[in-house]
PDB file of N, CA and C in Angstrom:
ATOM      1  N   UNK A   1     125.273 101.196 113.058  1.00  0.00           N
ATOM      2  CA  UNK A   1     124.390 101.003 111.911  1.00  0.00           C
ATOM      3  C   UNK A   1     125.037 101.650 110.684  1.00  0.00           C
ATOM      4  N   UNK A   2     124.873 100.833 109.073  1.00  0.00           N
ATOM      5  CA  UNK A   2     125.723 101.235 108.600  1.00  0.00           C
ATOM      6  C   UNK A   2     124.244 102.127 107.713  1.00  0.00           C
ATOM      7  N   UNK A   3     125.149 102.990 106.413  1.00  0.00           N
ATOM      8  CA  UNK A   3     124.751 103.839 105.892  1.00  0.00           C
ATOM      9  C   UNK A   3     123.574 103.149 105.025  1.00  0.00           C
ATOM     10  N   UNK A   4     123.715 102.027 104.363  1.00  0.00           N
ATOM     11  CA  UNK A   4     122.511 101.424 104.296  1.00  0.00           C
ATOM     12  C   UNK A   4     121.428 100.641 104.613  1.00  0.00           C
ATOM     13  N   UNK A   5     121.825 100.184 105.780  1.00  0.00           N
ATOM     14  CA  UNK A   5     120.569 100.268 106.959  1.00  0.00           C
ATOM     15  C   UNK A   5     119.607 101.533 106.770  1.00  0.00           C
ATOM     16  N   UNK A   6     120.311 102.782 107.077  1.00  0.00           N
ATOM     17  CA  UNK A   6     119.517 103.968 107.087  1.00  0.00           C
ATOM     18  C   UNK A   6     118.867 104.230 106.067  1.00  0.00           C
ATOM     19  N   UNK A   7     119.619 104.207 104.537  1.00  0.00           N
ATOM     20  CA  UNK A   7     118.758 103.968 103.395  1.00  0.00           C
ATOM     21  C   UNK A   7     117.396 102.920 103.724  1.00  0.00           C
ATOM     22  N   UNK A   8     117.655 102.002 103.477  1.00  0.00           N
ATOM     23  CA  UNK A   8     116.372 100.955 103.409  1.00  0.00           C
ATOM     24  C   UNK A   8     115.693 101.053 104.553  1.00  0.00           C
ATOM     25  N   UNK A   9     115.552 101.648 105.653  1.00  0.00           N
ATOM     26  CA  UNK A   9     114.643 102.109 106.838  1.00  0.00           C
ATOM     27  C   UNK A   9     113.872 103.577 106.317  1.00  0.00           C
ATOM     28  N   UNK A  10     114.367 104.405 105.755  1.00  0.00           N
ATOM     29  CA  UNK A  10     113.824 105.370 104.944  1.00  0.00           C
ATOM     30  C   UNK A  10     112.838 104.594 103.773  1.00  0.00           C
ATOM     31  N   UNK A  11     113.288 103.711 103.422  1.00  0.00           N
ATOM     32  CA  UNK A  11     112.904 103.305 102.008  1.00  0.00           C
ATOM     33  C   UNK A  11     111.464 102.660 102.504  1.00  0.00           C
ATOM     34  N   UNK A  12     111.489 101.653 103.618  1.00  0.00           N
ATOM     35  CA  UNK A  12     110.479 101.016 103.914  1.00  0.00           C
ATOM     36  C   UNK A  12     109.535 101.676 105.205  1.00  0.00           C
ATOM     37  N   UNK A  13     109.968 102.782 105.472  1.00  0.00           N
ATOM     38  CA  UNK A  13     108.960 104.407 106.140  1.00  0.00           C
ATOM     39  C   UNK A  13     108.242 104.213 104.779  1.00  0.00           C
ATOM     40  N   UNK A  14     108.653 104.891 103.560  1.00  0.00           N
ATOM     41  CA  UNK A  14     108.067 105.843 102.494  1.00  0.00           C
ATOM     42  C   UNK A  14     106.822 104.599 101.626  1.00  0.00           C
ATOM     43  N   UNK A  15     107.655 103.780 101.569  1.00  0.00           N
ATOM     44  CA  UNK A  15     106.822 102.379 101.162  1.00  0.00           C
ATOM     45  C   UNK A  15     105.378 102.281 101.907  1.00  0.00           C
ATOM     46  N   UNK A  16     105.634 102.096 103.240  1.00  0.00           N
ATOM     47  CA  UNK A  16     104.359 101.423 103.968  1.00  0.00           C
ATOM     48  C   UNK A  16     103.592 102.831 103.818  1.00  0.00           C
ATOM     49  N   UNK A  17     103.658 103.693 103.824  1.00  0.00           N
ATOM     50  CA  UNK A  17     103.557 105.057 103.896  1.00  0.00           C
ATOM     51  C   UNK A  17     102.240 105.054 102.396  1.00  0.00           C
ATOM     52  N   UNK A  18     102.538 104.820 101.325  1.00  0.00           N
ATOM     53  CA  UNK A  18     102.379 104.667 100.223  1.00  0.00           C
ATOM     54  C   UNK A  18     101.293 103.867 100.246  1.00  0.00           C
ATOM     55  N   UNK A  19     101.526 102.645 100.700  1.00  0.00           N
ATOM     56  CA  UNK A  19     100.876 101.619 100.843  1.00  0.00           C
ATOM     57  C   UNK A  19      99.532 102.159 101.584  1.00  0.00           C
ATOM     58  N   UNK A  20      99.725 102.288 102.711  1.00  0.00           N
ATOM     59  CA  UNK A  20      99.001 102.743 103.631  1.00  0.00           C
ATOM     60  C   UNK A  20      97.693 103.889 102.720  1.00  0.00           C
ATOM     61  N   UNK A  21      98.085 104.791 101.935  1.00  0.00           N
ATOM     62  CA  UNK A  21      97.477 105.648 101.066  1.00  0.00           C
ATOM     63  C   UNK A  21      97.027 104.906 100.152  1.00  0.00           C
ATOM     64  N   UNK A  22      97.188 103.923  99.338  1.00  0.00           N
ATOM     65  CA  UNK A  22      96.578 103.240  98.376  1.00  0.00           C
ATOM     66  C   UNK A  22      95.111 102.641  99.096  1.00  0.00           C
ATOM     67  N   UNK A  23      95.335 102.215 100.536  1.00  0.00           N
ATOM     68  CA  UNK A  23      94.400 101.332 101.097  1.00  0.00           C
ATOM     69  C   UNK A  23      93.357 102.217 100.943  1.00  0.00           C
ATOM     70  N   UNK A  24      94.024 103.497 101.493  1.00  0.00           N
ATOM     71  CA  UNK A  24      92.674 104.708 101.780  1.00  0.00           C
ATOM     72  C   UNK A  24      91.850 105.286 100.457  1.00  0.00           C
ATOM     73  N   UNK A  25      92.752 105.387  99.570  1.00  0.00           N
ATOM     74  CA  UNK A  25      92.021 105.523  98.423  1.00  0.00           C
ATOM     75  C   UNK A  25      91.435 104.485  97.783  1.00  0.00           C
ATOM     76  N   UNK A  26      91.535 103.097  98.148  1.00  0.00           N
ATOM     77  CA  UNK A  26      90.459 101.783  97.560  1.00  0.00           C
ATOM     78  C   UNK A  26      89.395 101.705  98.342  1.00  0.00           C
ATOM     79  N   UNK A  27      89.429 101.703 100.047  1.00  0.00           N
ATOM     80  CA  UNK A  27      88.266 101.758 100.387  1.00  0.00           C
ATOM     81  C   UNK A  27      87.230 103.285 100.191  1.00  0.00           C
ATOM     82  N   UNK A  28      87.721 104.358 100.059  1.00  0.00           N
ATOM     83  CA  UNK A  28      86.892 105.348  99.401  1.00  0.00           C
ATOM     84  C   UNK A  28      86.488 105.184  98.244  1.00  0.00           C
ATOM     85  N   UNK A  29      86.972 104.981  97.497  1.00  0.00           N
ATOM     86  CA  UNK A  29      86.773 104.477  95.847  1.00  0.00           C
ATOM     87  C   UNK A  29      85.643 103.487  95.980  1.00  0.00           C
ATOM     88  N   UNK A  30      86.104 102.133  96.762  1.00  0.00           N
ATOM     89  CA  UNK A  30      84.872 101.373  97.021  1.00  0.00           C
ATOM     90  C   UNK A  30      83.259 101.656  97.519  1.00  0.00           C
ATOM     91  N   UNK A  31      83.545 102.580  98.328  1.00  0.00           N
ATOM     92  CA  UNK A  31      82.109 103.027  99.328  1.00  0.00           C
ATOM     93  C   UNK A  31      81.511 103.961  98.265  1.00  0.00           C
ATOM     94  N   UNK A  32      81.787 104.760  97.423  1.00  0.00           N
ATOM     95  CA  UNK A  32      81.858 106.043  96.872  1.00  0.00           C
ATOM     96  C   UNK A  32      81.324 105.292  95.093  1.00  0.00           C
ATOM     97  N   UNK A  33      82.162 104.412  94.627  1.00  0.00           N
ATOM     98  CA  UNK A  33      81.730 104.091  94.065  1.00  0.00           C
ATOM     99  C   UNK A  33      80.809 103.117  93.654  1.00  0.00           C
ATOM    100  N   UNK A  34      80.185 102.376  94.726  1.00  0.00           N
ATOM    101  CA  UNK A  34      78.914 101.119  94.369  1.00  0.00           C
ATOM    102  C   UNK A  34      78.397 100.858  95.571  1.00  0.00           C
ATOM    103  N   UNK A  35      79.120 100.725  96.648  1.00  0.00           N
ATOM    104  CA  UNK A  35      78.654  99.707  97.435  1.00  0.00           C
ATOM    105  C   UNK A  35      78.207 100.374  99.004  1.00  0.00           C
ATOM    106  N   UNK A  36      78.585 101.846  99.067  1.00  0.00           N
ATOM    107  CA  UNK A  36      78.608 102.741  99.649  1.00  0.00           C
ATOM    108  C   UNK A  36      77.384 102.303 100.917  1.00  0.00           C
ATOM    109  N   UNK A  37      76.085 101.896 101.058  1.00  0.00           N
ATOM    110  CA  UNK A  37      74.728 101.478 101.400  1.00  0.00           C
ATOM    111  C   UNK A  37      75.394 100.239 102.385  1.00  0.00           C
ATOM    112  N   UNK A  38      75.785  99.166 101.467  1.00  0.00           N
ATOM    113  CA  UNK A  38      76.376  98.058 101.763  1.00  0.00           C
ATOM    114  C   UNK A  38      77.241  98.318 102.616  1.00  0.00           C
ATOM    115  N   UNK A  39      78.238  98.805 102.514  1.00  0.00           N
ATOM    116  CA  UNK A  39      79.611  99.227 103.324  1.00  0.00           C
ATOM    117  C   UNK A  39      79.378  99.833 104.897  1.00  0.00           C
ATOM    118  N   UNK A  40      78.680 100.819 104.385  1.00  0.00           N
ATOM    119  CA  UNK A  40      78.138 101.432 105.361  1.00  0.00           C
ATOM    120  C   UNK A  40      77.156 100.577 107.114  1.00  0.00           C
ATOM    121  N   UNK A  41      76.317 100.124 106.009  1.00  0.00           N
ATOM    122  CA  UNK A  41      75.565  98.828 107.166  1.00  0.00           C
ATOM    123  C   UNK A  41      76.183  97.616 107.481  1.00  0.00           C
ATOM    124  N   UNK A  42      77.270  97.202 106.942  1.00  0.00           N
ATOM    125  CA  UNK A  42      78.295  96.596 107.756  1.00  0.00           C
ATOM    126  C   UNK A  42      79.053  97.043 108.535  1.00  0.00           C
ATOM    127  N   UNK A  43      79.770  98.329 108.724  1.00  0.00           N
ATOM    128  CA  UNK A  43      80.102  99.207 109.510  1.00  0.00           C
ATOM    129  C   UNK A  43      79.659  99.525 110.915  1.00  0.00           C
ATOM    130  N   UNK A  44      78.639 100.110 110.686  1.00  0.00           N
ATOM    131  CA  UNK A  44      77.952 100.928 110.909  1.00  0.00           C
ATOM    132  C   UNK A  44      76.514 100.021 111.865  1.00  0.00           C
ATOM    133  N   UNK A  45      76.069  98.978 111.713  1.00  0.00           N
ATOM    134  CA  UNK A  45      75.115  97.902 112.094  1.00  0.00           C
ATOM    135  C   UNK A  45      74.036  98.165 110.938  1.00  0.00           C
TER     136      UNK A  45
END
């Protein structure tokens, strides 16, 4: 494996990584900010 393989396998760890954190902060943002009731009883039954 060459040296940039290892780069862009780092690169796309830190990415999904990122990603992954954006999700978590939209669905908190979402529940938290309006719909929280809603969210919840779909969840939740």
């Amino acid at each position: 494996m060459s040296r940039t393989d290892e780069d862009y396998g780092d690169l796309g760890e830190r990415r999904t990584r990122r990603i992954r954190l954006v999700a978590w902060v939209t669905i908190i943002a979402l529940i938290v900010g309006g719909g929280g009731a809603t969210v919840f009883t779909l969840l939740f039954g």
